[in-house]
PDB file of N, CA and C in Angstrom:
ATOM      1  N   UNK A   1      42.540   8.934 -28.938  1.00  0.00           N
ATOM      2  CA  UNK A   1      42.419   8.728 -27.497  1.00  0.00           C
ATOM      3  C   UNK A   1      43.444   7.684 -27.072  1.00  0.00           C
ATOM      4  N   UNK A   2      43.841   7.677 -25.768  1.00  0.00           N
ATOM      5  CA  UNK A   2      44.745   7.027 -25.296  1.00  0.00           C
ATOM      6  C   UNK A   2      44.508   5.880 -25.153  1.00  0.00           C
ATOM      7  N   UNK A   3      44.792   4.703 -24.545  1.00  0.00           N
ATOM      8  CA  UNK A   3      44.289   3.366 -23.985  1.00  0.00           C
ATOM      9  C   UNK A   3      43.797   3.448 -22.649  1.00  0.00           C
ATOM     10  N   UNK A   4      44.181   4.268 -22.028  1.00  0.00           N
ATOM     11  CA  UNK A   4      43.366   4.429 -20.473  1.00  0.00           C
ATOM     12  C   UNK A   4      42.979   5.553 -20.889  1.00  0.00           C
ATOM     13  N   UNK A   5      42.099   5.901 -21.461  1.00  0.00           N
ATOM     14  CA  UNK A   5      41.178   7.124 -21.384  1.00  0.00           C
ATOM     15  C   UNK A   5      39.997   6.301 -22.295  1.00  0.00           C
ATOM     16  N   UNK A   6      40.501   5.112 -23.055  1.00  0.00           N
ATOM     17  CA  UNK A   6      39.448   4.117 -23.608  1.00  0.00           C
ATOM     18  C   UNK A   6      38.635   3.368 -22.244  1.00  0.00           C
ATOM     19  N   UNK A   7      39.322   2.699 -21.584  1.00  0.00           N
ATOM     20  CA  UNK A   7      39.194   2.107 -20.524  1.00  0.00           C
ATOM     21  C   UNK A   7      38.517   2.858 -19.632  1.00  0.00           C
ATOM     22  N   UNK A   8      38.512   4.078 -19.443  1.00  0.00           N
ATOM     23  CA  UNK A   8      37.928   5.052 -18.243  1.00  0.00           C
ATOM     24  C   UNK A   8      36.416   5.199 -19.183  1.00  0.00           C
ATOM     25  N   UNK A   9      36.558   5.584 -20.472  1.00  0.00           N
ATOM     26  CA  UNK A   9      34.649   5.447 -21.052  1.00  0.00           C
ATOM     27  C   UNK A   9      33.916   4.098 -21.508  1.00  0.00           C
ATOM     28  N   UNK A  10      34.377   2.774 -21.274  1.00  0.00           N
ATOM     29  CA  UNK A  10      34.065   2.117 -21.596  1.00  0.00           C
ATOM     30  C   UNK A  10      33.776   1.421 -20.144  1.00  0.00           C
ATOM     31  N   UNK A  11      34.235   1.923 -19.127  1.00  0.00           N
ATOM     32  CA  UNK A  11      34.016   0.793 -17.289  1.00  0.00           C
ATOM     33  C   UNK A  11      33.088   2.537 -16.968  1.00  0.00           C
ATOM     34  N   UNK A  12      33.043   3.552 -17.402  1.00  0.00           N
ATOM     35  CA  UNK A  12      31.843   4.297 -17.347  1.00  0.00           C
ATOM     36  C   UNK A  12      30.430   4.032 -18.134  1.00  0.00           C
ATOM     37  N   UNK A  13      30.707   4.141 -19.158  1.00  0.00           N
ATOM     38  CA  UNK A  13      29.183   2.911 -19.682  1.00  0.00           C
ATOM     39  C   UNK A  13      29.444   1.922 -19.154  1.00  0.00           C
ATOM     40  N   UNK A  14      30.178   0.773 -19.032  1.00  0.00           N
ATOM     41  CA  UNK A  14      29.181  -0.893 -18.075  1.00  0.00           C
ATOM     42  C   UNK A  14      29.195  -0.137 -16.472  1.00  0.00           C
ATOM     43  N   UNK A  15      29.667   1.039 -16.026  1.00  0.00           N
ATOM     44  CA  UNK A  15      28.927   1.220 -14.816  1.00  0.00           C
ATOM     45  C   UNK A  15      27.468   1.761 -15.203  1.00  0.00           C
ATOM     46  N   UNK A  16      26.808   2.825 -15.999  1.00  0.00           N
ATOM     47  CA  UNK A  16      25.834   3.082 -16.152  1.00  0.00           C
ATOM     48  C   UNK A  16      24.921   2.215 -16.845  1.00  0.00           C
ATOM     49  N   UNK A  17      25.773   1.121 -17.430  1.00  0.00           N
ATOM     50  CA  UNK A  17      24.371  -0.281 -17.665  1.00  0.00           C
ATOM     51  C   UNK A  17      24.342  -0.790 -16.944  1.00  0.00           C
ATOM     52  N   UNK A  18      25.067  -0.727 -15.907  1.00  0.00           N
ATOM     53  CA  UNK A  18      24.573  -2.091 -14.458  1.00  0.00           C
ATOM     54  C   UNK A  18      23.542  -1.077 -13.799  1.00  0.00           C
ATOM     55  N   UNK A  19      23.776  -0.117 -13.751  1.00  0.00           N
ATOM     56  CA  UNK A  19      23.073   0.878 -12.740  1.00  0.00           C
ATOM     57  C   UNK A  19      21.486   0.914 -13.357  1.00  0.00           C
ATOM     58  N   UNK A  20      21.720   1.183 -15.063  1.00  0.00           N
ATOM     59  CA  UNK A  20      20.182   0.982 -15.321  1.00  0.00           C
ATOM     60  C   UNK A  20      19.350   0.067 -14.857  1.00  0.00           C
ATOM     61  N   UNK A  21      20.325  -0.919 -15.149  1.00  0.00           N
ATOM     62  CA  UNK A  21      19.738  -2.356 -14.852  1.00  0.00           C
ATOM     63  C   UNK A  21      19.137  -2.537 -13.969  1.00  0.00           C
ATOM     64  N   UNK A  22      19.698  -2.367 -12.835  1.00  0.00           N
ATOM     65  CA  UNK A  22      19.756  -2.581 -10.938  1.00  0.00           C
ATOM     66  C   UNK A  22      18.461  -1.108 -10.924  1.00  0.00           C
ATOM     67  N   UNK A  23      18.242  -0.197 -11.126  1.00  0.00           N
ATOM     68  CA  UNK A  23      17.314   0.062 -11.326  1.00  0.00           C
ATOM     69  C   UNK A  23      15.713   0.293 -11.911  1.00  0.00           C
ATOM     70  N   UNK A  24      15.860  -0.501 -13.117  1.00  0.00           N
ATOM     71  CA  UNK A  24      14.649  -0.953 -13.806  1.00  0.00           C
ATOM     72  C   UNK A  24      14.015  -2.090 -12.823  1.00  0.00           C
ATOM     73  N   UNK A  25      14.806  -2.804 -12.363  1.00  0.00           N
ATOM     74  CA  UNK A  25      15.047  -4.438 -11.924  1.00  0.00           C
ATOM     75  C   UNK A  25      14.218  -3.923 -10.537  1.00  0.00           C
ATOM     76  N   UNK A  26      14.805  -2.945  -9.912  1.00  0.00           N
ATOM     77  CA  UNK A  26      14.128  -3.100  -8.417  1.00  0.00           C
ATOM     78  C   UNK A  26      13.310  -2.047  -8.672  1.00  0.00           C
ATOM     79  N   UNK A  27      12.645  -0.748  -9.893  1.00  0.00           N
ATOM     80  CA  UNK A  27      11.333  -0.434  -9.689  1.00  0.00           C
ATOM     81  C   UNK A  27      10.021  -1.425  -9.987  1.00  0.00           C
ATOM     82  N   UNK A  28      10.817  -2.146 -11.140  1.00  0.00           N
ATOM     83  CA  UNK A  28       9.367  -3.366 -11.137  1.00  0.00           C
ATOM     84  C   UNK A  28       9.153  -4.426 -10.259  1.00  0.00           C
ATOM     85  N   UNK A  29      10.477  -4.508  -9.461  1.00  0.00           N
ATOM     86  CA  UNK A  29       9.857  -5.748  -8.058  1.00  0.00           C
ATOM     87  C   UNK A  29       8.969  -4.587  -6.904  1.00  0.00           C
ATOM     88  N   UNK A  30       9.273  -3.764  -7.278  1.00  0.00           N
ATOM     89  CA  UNK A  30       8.679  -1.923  -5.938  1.00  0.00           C
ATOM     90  C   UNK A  30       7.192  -1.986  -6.856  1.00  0.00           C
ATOM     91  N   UNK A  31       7.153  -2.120  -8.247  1.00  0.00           N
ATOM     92  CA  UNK A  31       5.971  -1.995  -8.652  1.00  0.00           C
ATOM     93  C   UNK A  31       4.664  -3.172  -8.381  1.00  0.00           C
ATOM     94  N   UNK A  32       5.582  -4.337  -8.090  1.00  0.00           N
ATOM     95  CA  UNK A  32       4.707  -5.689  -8.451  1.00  0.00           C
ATOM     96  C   UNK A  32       4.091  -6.314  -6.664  1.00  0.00           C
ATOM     97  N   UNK A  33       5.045  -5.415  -5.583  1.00  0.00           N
ATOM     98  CA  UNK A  33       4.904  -5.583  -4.243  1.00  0.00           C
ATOM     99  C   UNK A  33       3.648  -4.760  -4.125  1.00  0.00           C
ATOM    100  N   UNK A  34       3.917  -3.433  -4.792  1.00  0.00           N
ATOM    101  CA  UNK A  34       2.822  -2.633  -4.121  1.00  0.00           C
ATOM    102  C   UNK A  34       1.579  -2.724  -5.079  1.00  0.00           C
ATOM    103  N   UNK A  35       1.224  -3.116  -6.023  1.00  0.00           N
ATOM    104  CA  UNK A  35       0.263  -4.140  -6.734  1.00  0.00           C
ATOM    105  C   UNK A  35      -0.681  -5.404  -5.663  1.00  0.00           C
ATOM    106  N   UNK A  36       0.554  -5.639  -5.344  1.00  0.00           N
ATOM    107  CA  UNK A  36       0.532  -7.280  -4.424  1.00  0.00           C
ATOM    108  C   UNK A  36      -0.381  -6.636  -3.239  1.00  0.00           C
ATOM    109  N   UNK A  37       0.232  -5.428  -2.661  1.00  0.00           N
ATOM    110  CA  UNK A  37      -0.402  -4.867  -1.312  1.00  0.00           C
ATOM    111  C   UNK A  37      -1.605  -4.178  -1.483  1.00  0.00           C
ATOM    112  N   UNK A  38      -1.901  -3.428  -2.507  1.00  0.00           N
ATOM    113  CA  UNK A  38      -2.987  -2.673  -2.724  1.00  0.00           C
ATOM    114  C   UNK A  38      -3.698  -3.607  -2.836  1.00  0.00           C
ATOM    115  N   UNK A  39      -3.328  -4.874  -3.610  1.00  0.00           N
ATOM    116  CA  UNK A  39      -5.170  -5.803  -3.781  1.00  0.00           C
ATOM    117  C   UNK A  39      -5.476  -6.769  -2.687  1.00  0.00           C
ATOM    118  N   UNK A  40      -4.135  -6.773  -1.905  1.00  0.00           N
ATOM    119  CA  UNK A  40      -4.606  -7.671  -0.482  1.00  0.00           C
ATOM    120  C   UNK A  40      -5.556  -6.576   0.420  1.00  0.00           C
ATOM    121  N   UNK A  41      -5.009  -5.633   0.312  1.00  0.00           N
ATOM    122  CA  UNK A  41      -5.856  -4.202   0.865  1.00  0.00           C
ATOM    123  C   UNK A  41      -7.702  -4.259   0.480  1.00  0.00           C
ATOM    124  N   UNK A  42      -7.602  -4.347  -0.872  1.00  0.00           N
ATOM    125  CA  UNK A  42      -8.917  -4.353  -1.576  1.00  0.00           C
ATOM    126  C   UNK A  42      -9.819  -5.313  -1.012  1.00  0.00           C
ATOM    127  N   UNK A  43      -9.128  -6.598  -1.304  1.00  0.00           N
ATOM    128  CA  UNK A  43      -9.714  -7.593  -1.174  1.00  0.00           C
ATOM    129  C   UNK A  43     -10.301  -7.825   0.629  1.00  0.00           C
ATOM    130  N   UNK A  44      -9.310  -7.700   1.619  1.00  0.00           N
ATOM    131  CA  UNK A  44      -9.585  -6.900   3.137  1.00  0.00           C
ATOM    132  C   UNK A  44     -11.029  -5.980   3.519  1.00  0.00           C
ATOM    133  N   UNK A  45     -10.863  -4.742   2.637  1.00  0.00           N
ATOM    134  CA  UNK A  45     -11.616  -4.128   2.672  1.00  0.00           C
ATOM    135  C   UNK A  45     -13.225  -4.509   2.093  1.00  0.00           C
ATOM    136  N   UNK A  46     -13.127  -5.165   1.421  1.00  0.00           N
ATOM    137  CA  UNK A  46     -14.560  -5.875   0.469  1.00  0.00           C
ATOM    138  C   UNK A  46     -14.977  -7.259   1.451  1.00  0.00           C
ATOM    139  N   UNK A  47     -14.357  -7.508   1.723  1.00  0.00           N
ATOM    140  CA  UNK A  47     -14.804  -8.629   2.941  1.00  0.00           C
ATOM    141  C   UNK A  47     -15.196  -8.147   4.002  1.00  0.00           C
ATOM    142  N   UNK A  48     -14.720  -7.261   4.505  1.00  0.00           N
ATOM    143  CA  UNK A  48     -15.097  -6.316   5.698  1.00  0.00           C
ATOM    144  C   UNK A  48     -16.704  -5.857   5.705  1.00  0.00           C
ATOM    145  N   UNK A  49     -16.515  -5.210   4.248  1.00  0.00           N
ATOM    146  CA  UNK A  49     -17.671  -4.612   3.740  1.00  0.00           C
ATOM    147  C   UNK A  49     -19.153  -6.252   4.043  1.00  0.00           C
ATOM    148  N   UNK A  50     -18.983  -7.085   2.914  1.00  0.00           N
ATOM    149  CA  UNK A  50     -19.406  -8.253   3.150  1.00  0.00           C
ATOM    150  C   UNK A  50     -20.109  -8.632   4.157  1.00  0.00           C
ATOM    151  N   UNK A  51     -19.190  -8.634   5.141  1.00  0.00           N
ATOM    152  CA  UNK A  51     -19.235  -9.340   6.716  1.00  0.00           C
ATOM    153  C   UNK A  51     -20.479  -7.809   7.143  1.00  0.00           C
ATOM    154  N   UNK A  52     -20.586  -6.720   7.046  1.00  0.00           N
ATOM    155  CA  UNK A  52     -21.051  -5.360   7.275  1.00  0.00           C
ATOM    156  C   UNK A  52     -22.558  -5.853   6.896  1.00  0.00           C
ATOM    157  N   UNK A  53     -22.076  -5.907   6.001  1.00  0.00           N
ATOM    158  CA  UNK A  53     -23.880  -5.908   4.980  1.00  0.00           C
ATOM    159  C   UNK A  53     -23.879  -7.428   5.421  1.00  0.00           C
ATOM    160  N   UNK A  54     -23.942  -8.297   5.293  1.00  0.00           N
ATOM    161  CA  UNK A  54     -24.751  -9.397   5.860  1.00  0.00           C
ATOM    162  C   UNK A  54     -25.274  -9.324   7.700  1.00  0.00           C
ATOM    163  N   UNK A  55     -24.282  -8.896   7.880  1.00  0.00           N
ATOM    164  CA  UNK A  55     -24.923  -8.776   9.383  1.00  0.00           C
ATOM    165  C   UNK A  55     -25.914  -7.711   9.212  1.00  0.00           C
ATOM    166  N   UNK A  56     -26.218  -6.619   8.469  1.00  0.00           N
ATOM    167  CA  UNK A  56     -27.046  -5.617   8.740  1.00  0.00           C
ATOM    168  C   UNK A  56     -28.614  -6.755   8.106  1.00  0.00           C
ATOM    169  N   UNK A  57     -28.179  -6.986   7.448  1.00  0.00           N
ATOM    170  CA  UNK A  57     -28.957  -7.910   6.240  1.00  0.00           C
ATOM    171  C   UNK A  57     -29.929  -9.314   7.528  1.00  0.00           C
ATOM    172  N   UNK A  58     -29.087  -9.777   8.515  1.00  0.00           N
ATOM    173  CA  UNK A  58     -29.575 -10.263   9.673  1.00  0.00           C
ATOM    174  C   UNK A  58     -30.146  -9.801  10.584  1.00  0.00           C
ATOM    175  N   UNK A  59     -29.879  -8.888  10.732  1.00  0.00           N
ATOM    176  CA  UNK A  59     -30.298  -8.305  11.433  1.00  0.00           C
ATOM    177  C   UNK A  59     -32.308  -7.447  10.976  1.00  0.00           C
ATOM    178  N   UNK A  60     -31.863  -7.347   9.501  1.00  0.00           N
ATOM    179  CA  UNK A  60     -33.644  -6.965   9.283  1.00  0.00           C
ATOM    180  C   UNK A  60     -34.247  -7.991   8.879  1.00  0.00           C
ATOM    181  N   UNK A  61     -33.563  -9.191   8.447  1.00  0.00           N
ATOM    182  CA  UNK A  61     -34.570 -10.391   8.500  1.00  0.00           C
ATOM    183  C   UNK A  61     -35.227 -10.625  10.150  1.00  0.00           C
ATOM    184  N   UNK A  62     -34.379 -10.425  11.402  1.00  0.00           N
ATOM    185  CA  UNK A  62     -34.617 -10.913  12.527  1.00  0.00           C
ATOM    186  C   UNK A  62     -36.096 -10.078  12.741  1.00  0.00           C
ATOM    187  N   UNK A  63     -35.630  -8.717  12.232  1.00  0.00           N
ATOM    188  CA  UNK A  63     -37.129  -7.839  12.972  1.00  0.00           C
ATOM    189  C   UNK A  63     -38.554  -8.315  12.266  1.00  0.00           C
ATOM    190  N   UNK A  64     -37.645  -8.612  11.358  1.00  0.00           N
ATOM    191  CA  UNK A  64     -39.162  -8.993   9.763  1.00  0.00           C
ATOM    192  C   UNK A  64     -39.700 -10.383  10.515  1.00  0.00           C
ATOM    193  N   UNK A  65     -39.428 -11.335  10.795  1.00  0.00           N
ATOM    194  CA  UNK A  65     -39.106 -12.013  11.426  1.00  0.00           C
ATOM    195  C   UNK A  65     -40.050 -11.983  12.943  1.00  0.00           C
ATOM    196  N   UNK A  66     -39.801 -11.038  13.982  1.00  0.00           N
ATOM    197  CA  UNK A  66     -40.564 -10.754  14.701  1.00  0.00           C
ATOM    198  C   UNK A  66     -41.774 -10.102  14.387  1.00  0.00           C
ATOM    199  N   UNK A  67     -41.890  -9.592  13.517  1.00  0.00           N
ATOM    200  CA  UNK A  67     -43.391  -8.528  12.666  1.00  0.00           C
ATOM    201  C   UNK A  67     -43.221  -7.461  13.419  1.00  0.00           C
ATOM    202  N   UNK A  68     -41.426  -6.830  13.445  1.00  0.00           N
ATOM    203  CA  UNK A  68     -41.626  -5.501  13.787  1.00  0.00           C
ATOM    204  C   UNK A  68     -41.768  -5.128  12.389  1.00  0.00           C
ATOM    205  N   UNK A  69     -42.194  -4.125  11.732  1.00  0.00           N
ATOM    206  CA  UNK A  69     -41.947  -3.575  10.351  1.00  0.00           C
ATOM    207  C   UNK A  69     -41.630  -2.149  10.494  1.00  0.00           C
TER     208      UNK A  69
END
């Protein structure tokens, strides 16, 4: 092989290792965001829930409470 035909497969592999790279690199920051979002989600939703059931939860102490049964 020539010297520029060395040069043309060797800046073609370090382009396809930067590229791996730059892609491993930004699916696990894509993986660790949407991790991040799903359990702020969770955690949202379970408090919601929480806040749900205690007020229902007040609400039948209040009647118990009055001696509706």
């Amino acid at each position: 092989m020539s010297d520029d035909l060395h040069v043309i497969v060797y800046t073609a592999g370090d382009v396809v290792f930067v590229a791996t790279v730059v892609f491993v690199a930004v699916t696990a920051i894509a993986m660790v965001a949407y991790v991040a979002g799903h359990n702020a989600g969770v955690r949202a939703q379970q408090a919601a829930t929480q806040r749900r059931d205690r007020a229902e939860m007040n609400r039948t102490a209040a009647l118990y409470k009055r001696g509706a049964r």
